[in-house]
Protein backbone atom coordinates (compact mmCIF):
# COMPACT_ATOMS: atom_id res chain seq x y z
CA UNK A 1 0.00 0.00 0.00
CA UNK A 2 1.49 3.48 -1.20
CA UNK A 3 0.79 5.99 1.45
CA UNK A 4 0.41 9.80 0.65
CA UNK A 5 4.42 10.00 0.85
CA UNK A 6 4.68 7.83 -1.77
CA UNK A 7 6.73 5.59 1.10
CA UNK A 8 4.82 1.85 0.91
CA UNK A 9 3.50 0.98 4.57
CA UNK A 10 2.87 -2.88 4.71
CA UNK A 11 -0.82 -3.38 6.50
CA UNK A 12 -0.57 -5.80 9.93
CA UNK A 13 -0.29 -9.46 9.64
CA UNK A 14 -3.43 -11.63 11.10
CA UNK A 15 -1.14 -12.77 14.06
CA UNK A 16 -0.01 -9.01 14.71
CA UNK A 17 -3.78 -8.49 15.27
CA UNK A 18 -4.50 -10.96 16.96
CA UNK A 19 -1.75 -10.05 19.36
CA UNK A 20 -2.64 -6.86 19.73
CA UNK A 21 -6.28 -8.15 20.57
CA UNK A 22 -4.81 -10.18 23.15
CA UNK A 23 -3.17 -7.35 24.66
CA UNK A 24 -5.82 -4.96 24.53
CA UNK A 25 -8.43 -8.03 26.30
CA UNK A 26 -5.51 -8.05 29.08
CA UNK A 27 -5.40 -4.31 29.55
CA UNK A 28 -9.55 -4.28 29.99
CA UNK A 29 -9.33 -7.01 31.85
CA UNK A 30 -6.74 -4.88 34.24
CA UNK A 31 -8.48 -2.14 34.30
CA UNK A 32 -11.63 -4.11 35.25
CA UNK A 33 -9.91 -5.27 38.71
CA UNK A 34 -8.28 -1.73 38.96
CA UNK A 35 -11.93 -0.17 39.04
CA UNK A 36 -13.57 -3.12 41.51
CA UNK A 37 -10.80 -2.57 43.59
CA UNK A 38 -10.48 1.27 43.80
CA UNK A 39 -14.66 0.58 43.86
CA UNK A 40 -14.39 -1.18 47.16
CA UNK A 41 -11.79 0.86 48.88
CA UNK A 42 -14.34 4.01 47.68
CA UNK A 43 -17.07 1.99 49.70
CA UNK A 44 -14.93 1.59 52.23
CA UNK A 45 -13.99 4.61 53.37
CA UNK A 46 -17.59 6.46 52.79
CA UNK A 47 -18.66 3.51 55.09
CA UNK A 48 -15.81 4.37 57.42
CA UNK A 49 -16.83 8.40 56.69
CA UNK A 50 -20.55 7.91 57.76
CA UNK A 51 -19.32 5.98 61.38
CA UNK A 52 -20.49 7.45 64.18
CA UNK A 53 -21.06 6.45 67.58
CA UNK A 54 -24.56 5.34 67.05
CA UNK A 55 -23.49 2.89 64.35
CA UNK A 56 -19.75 1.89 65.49
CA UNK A 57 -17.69 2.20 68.53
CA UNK A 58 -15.94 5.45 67.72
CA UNK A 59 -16.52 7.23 71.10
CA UNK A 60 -18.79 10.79 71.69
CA UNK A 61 -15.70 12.63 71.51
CA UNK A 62 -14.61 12.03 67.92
CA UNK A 63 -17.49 13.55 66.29
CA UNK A 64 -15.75 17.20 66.95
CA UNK A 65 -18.38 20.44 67.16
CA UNK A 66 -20.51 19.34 63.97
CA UNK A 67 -22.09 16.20 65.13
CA UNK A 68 -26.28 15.54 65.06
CA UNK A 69 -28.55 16.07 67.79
CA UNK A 70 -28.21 12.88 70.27
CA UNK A 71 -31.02 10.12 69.35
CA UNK A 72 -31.62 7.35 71.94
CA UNK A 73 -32.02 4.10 71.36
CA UNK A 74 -34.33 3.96 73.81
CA UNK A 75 -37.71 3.23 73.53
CA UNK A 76 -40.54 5.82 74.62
CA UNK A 77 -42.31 4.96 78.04
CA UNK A 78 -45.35 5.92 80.24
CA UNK A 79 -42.98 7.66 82.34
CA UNK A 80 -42.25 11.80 83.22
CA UNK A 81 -39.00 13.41 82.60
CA UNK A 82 -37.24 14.27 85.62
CA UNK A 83 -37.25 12.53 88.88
CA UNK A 84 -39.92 9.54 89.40
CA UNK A 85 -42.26 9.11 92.56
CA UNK A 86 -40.33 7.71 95.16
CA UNK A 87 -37.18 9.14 94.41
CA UNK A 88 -35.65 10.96 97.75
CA UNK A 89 -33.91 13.46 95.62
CA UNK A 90 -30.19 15.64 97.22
CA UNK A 91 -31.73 19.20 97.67
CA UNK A 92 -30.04 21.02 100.74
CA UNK A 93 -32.14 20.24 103.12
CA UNK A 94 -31.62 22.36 107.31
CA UNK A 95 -30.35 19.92 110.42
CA UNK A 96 -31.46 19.51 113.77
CA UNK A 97 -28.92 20.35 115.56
CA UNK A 98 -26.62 23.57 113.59
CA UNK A 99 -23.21 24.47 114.81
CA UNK A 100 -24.20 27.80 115.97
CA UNK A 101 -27.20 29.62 116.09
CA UNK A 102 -27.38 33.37 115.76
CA UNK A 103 -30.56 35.49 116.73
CA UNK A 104 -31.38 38.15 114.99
CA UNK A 105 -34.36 40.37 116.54
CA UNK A 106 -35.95 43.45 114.69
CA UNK A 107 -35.44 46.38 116.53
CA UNK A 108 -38.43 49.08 115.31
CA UNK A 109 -41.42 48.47 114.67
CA UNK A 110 -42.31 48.37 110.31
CA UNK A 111 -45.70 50.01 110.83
CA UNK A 112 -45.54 52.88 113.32
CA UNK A 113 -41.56 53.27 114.12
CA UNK A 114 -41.63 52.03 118.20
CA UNK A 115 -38.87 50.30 119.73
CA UNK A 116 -39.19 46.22 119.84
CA UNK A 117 -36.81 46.05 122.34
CA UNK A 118 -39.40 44.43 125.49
CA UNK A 119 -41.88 43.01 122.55
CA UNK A 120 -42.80 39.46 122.66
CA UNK A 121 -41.67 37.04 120.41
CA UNK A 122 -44.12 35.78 118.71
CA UNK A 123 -42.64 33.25 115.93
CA UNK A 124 -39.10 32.49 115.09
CA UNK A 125 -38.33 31.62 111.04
CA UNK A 126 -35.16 29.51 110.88
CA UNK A 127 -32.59 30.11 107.96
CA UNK A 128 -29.76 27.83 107.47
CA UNK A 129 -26.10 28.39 105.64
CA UNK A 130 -23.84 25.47 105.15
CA UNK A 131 -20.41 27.02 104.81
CA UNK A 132 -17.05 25.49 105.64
CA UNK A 133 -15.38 27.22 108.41
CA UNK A 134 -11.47 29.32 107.27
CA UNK A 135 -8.86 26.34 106.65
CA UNK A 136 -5.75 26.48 107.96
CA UNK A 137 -3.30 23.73 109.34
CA UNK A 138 -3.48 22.74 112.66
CA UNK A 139 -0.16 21.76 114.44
CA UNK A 140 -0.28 19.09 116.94
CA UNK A 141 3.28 19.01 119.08
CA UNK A 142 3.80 15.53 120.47
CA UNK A 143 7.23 15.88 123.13
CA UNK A 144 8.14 12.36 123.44
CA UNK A 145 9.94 12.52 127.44
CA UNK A 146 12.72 10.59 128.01
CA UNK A 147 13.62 9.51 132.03
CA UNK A 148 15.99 7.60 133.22
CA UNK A 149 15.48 4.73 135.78
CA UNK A 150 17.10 4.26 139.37
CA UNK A 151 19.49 1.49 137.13
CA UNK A 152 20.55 4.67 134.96
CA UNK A 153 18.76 3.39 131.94
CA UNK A 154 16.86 6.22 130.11
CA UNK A 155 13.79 5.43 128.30
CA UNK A 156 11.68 7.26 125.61
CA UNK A 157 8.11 7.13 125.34
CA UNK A 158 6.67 5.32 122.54
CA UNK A 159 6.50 7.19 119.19
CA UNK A 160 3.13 7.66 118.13
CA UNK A 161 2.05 6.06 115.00
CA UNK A 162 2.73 8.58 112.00
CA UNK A 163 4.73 10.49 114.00
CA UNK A 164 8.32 9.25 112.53
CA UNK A 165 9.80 12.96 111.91
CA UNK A 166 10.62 16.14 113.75
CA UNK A 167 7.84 18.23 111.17
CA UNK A 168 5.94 16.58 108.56
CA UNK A 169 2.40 16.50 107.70
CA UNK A 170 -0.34 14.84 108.86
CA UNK A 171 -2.99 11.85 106.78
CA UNK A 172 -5.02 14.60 106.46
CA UNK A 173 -3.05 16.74 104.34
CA UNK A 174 -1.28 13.77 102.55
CA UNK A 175 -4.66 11.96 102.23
CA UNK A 176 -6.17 15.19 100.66
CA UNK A 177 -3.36 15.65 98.51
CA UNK A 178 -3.63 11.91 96.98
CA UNK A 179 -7.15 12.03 96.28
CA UNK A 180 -6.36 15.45 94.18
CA UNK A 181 -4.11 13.72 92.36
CA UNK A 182 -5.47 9.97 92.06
CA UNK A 183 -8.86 11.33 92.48
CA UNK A 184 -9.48 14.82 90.42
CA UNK A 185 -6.80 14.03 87.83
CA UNK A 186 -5.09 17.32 89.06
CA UNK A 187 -1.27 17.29 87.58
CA UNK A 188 1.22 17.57 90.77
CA UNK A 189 1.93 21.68 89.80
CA UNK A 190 -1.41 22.46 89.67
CA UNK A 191 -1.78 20.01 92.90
CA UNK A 192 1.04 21.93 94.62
CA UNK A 193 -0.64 25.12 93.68
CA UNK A 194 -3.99 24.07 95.14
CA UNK A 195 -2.75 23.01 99.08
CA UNK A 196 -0.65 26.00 98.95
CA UNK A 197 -3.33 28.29 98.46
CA UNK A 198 -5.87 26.66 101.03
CA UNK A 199 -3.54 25.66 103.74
CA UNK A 200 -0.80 28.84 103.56
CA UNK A 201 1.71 26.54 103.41
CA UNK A 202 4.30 25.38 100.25
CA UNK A 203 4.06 21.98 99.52
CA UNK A 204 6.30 20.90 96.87
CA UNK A 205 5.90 18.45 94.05
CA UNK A 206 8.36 15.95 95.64
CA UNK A 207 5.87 15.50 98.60
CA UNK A 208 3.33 15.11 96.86
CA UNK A 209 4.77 12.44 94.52
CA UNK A 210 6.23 10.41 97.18
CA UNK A 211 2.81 10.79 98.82
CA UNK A 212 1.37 9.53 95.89
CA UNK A 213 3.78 6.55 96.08
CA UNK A 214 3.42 5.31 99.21
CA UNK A 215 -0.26 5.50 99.41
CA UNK A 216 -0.42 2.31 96.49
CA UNK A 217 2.27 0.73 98.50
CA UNK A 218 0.35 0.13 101.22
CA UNK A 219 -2.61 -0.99 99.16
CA UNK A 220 -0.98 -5.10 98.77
CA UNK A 221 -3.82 -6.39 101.04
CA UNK A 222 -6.61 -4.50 99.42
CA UNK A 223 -5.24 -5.66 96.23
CA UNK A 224 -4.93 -9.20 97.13
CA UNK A 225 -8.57 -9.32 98.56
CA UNK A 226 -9.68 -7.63 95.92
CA UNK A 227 -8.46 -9.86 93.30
CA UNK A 228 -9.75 -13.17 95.10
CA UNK A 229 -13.33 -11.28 95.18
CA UNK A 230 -13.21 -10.74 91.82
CA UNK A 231 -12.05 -14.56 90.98
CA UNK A 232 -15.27 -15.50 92.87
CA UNK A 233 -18.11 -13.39 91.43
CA UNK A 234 -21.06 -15.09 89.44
CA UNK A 235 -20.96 -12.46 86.82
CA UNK A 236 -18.06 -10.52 86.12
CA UNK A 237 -17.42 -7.83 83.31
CA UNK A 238 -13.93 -6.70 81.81
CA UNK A 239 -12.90 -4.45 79.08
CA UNK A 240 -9.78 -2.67 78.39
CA UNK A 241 -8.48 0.68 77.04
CA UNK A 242 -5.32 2.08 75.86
CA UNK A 243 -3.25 4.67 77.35
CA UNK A 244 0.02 6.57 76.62
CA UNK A 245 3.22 5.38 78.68
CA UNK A 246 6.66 6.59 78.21
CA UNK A 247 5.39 8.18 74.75
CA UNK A 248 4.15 4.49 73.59
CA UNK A 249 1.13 2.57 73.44
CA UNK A 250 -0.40 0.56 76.42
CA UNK A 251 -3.27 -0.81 78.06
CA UNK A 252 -5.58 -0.91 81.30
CA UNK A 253 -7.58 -4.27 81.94
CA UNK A 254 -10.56 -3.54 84.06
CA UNK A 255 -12.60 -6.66 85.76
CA UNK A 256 -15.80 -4.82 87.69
CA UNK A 257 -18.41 -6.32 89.18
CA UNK A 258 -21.52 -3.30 90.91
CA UNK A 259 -19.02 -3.04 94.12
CA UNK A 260 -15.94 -4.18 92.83
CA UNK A 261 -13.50 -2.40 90.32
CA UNK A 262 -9.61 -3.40 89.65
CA UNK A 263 -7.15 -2.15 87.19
CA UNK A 264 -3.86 -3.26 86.12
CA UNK A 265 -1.71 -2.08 83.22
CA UNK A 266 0.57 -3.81 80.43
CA UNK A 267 2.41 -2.95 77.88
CA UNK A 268 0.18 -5.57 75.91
CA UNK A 269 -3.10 -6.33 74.76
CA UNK A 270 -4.24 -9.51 74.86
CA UNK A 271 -4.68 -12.77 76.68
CA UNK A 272 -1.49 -12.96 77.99
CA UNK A 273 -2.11 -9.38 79.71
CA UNK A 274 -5.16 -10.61 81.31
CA UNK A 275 -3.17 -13.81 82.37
CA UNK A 276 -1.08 -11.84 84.11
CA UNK A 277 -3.02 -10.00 86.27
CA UNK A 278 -4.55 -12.82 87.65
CA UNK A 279 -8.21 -12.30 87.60
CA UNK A 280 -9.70 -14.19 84.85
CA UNK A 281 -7.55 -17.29 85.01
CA UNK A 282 -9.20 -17.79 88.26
CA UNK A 283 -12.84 -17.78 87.17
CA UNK A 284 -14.73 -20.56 87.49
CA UNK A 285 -16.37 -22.56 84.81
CA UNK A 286 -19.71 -21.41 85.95
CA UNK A 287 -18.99 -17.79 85.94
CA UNK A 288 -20.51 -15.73 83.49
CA UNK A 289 -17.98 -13.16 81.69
CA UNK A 290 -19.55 -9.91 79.98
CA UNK A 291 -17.53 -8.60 77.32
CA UNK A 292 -17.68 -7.37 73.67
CA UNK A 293 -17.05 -9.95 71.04
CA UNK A 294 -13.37 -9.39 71.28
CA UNK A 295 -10.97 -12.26 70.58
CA UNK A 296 -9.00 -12.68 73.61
CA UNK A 297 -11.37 -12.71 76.07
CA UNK A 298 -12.81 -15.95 74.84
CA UNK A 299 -9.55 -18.00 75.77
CA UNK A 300 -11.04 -17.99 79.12
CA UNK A 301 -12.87 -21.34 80.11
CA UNK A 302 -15.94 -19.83 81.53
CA UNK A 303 -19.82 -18.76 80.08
CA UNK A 304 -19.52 -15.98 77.88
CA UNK A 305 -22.24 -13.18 77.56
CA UNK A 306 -22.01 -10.33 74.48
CA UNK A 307 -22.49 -6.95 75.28
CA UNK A 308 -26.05 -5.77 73.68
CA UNK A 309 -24.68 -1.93 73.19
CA UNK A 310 -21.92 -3.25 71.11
CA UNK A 311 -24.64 -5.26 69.15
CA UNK A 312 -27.21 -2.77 68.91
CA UNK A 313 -24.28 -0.08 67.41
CA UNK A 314 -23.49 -2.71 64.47
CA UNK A 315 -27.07 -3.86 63.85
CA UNK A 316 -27.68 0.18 62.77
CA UNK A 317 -24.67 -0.38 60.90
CA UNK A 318 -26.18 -3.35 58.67
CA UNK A 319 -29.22 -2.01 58.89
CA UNK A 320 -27.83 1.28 56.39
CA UNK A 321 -26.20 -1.17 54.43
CA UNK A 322 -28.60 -1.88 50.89
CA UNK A 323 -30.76 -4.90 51.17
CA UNK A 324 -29.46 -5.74 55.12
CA UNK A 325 -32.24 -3.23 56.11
CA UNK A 326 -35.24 -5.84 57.16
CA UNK A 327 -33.31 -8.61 59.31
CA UNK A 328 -30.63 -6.13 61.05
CA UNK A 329 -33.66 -3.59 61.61
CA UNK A 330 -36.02 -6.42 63.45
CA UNK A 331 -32.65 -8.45 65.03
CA UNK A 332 -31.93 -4.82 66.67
CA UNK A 333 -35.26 -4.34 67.92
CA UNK A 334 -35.64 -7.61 69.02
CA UNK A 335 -32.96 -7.34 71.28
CA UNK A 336 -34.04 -3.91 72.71
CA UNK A 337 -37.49 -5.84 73.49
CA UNK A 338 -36.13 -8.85 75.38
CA UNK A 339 -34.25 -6.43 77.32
CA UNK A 340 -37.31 -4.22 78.36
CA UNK A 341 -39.29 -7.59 79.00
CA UNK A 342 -35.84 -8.89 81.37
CA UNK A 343 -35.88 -5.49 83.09
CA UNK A 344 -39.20 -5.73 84.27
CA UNK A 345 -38.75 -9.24 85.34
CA UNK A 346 -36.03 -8.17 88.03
CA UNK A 347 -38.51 -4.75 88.96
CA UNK A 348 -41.04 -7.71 90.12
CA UNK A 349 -38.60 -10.11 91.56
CA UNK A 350 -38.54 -12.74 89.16
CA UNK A 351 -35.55 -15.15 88.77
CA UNK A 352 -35.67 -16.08 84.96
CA UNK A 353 -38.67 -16.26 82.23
CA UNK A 354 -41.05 -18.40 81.65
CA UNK A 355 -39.46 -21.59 79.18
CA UNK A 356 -42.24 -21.17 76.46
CA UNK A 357 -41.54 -17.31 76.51
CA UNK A 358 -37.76 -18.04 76.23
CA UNK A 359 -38.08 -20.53 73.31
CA UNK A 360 -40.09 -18.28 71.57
CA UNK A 361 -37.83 -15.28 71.40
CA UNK A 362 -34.99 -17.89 70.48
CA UNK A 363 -37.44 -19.11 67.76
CA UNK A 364 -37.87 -15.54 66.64
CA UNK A 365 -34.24 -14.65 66.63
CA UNK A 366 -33.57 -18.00 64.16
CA UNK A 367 -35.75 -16.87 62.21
CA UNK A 368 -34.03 -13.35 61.83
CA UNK A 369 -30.70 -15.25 61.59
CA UNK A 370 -31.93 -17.06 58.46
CA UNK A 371 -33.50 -14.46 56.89
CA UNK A 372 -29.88 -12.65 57.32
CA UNK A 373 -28.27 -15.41 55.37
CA UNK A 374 -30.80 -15.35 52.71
CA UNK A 375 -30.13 -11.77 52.07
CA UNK A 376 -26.12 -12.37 51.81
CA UNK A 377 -26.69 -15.50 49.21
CA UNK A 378 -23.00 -17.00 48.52
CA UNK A 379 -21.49 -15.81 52.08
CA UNK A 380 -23.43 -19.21 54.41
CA UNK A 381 -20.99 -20.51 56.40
CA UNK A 382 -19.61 -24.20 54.89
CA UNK A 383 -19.91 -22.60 51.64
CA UNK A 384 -16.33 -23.64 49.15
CA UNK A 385 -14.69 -20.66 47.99
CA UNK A 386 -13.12 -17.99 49.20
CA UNK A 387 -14.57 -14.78 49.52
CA UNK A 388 -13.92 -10.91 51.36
CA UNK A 389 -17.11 -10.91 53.61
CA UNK A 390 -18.50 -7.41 54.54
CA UNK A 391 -18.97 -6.22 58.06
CA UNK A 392 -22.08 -7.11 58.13
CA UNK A 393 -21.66 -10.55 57.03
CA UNK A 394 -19.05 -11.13 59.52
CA UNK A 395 -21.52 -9.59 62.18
CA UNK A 396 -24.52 -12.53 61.07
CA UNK A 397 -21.85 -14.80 61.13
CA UNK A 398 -21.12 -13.73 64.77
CA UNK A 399 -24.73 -13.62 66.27
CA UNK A 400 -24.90 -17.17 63.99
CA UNK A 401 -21.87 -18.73 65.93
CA UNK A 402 -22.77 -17.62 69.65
CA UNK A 403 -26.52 -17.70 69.90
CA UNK A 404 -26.65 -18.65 73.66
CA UNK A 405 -24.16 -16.23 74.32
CA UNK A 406 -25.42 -13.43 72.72
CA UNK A 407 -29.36 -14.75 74.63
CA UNK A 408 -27.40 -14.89 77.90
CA UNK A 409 -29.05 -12.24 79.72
CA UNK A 410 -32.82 -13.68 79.13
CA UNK A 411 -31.29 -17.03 80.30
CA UNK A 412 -30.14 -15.73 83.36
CA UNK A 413 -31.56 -12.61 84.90
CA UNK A 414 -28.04 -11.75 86.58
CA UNK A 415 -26.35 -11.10 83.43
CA UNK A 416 -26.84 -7.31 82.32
CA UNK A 417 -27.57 -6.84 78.89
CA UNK A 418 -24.85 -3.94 78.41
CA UNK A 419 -21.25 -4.05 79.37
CA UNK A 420 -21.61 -0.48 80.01
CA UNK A 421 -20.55 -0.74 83.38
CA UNK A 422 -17.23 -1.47 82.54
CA UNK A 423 -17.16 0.56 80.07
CA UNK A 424 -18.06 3.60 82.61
CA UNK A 425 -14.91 1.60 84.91
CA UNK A 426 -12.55 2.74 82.13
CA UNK A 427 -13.84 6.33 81.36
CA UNK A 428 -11.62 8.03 83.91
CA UNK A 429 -8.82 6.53 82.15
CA UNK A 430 -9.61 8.70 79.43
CA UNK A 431 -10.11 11.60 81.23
CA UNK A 432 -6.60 11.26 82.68
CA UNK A 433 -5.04 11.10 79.59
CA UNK A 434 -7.45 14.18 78.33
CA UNK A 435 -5.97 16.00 81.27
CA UNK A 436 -2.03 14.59 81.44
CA UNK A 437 -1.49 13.47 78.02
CA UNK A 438 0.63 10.61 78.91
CA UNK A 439 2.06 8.78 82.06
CA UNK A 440 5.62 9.13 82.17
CA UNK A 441 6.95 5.99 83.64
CA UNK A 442 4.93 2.37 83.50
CA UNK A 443 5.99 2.15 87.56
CA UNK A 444 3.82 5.65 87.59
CA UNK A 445 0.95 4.02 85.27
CA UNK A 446 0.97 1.09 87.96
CA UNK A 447 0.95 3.07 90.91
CA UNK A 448 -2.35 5.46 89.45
CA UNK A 449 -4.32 1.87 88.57
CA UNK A 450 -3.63 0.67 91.43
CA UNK A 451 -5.27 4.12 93.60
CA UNK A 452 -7.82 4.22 90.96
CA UNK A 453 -8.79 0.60 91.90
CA UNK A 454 -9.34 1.17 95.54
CA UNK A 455 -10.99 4.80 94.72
CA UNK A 456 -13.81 3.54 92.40
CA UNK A 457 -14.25 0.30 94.69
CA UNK A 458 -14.62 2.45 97.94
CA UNK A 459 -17.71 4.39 96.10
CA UNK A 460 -19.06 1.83 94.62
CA UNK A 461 -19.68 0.66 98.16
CA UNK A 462 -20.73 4.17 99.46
CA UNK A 463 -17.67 5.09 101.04
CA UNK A 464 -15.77 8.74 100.92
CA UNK A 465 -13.38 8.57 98.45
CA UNK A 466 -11.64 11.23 100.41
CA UNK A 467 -12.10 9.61 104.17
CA UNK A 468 -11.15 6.31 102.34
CA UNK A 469 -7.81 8.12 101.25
CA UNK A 470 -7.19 9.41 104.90
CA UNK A 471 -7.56 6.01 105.95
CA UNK A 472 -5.13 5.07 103.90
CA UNK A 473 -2.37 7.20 104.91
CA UNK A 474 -3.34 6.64 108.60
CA UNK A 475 -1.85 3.15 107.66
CA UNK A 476 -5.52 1.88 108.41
CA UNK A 477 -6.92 1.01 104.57
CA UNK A 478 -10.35 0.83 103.80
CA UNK A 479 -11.04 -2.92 102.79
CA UNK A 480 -14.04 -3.84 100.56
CA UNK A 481 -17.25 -6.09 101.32
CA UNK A 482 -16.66 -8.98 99.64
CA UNK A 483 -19.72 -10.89 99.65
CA UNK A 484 -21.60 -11.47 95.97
């Protein structure tokens, strides 16, 4: 063929087409997978865009100054807003018996001008102030007398307990000053700052650390009976959190019961963590352990239960997912109404429900289950082939896999529903962090868990944190009821 040139250009060969076919079919076929793949991650991170912490468990905090007005999961009830009949209610209420009393008698009279100085008294109205009185230290000078015997042997008198140096201050003061720091989440300058300004005296940050110190030091029996409570409670709930040591990564394990909180800290995560502090290896079989579903926690030979919060946060998640809508949406309210039905159980004293109302909520929630796998055609467990599963798939799986576990609560009236108590266990942990940024030394992390345990223990079990402190320092701990 003579081209416009006049220069002869030889057409393509049948195999130089088909080649170049072959290669073009290859480069579709690339740029197919390309476009799933950049498809999926797209899906991806709009799903991971539109989390929140109704549908996830992304905490309150992340959603920054433009997130929704709240919506509650909860249901609407017959009930008022505010404070229910019955409930005592903390307004400031006047004593019997004040500190001091001061009269106060009108002198004139309001209508005509006379003096009221020989008038009757007629009624008295009583006002009452609560106020705390100025503070200031009070010094208390024990003189410790030495005599000597007829044999010429001089004896002191015995030193009074806490009384170990010429000046030093008192369990009060220390015992404040540990609760502001273990307590309040004060840092030690702003700690330092605080006492000096009440008391009128400078208390420096070395006090106040060694304070700090030597108040979880003489928490090893607490601790000890603590842990062997723990170890024996029916129903027990644990969750962990991570914190900043030494600029890296680690982690508080919390195992609560209502009355019972302890902490302890690792550099790691998992099993081996909980391992080593000591309370969940000790469960018994029978014991009933409230968690999320995390991994980890079901090493543990004992009877799981699955948080319902956790649950009810991914079912909204499925549930905005196209075509999950109609088993996620029921499976979530489901739940929700076998907790409102267990609730009132315990209001009325009951010890478990009735077996034909129990098999048919477990009858209802197969029947969700299935209908979940019929939506998500190709993803049944058993099935051959290998395939990504969506969240959603691998939350059906889940509720699939751990039916009694996830029904735990209507099978046993002592199991909550939530594991938001130990969630609410951890929540200071965060608010330390919010406040310190980090903990400087793991010995330091140790020491605060440690405080924090007896702290949140001691009001669980309506005692003073503060008093409890004292007591501390007084070398006289507080020690927890233990019974379940």
């Amino acid at each position: 063929m003579v081209g416009d040139a006049g220069v002869v250009s030889r057409l393509p060969s049948y195999e130089e087409l088909a080649a170049q076919v072959v290669k073009l079919h290859e480069l579709v076929v690339e740029q197919a997978r390309v476009i799933e793949t950049l498809r999926t991650e797209n899906a991806q991170l709009r799903a991971r865009l539109a989390q929140s912490p109704r549908n996830s468990h992304k905490p309150p905090s992340t959603e920054g100054y433009g997130k929704p007005a709240p919506k509650s999961r909860r249901g609407r009830t017959d009930r008022k807003s505010g404070g229910q009949d019955g409930h005592e209610g903390r307004t400031l209420r006047q004593v019997k018996a004040p500190d001091e009393i001061v009269v106060h008698r009108p002198q004139a009279c309001a209508g005509c001008g006379r003096s009221l100085a020989d008038a009757p008294v007629v009624s008295t109205e009583a006002r009452q102030v609560f106020d705390v009185p100025p503070i200031a230290l009070r010094v208390v000078e024990h003189r410790l007398q030495h005599t000597r015997c007829s044999c010429g042997q001089v004896s002191m008198a015995d030193v009074p307990a806490g009384v170990c140096a010429p000046a030093r201050y008192g369990p009060g003061v220390r015992g404040l000053a540990t609760y502001l720091l273990a307590g309040q989440y004060l840092p030690l300058a702003r700690t330092a700052e605080l006492l000096t300004e009440l008391f009128g005296a400078r208390i420096s940050q070395g006090s106040l650390a060694q304070w700090y110190a030597d108040a979880a030091d003489g928490l090893d029996g607490f601790d000890e009976t603590l842990k062997t409570a723990l170890s024996c409670a029916p129903v027990l709930g644990a969750d962990e959190t991570g914190i900043r040591v030494e600029g890296a990564l680690a982690w508080v394990h919390a195992a609560r019961t209502d009355s019972l909180t302890r902490y302890t800290v690792s550099a790691r995560r998992g099993a081996q963590a909980m391992k080593e502090a000591g309370v969940l290896p000790a469960l018994a079989p029978d014991t009933v352990l409230v968690t999320d579903f995390w991994a980890p926690y079901w090493n543990f030979d004992v009877r799981h239960a699955v948080c319902g919060a956790h649950l009810g946060r991914e079912l909204v998640a499925a549930a905005e997912v196209p075509g999950q809508e109609v088993w996620a949406t029921k499976l979530d309210q489901l739940l929700l109404e076998i907790c409102r039905v267990s609730n009132r159980a315990r209001d009325v004293g009951a010890d478990g429900f009735a077996d034909s109302l129990l098999v048919k909520y477990r009858c209802r929630y197969n029947e969700l289950i299935e209908a979940g796998w019929v939506a998500n055609p190709g993803h049944r467990p058993g099935q051959r082939g290998k395939r990504r599963r969506p969240k959603h798939v691998n939350l059906l799986d889940r509720l699939d896999t751990h039916r009694h576990e996830v029904l735990r609560f209507a099978e046993d009236l002592r199991v909550p529903f939530t594991n938001n108590g130990s969630e609410q266990d951890v929540r200071p942990l965060k608010i330390k962090m919010k406040i310190s940024g980090c903990l400087r030394t793991m010995a330091g992390a140790q020491t605060f868990v440690r405080l924090r345990s007896y702290l949140s223990t001691a009001r669980k079990q309506g005692q003073s944190a503060h008093a409890a402190m004292r007591a501390l320092h007084e070398g006289n701990p507080w020690m927890p009821a233990t019974t379940s």
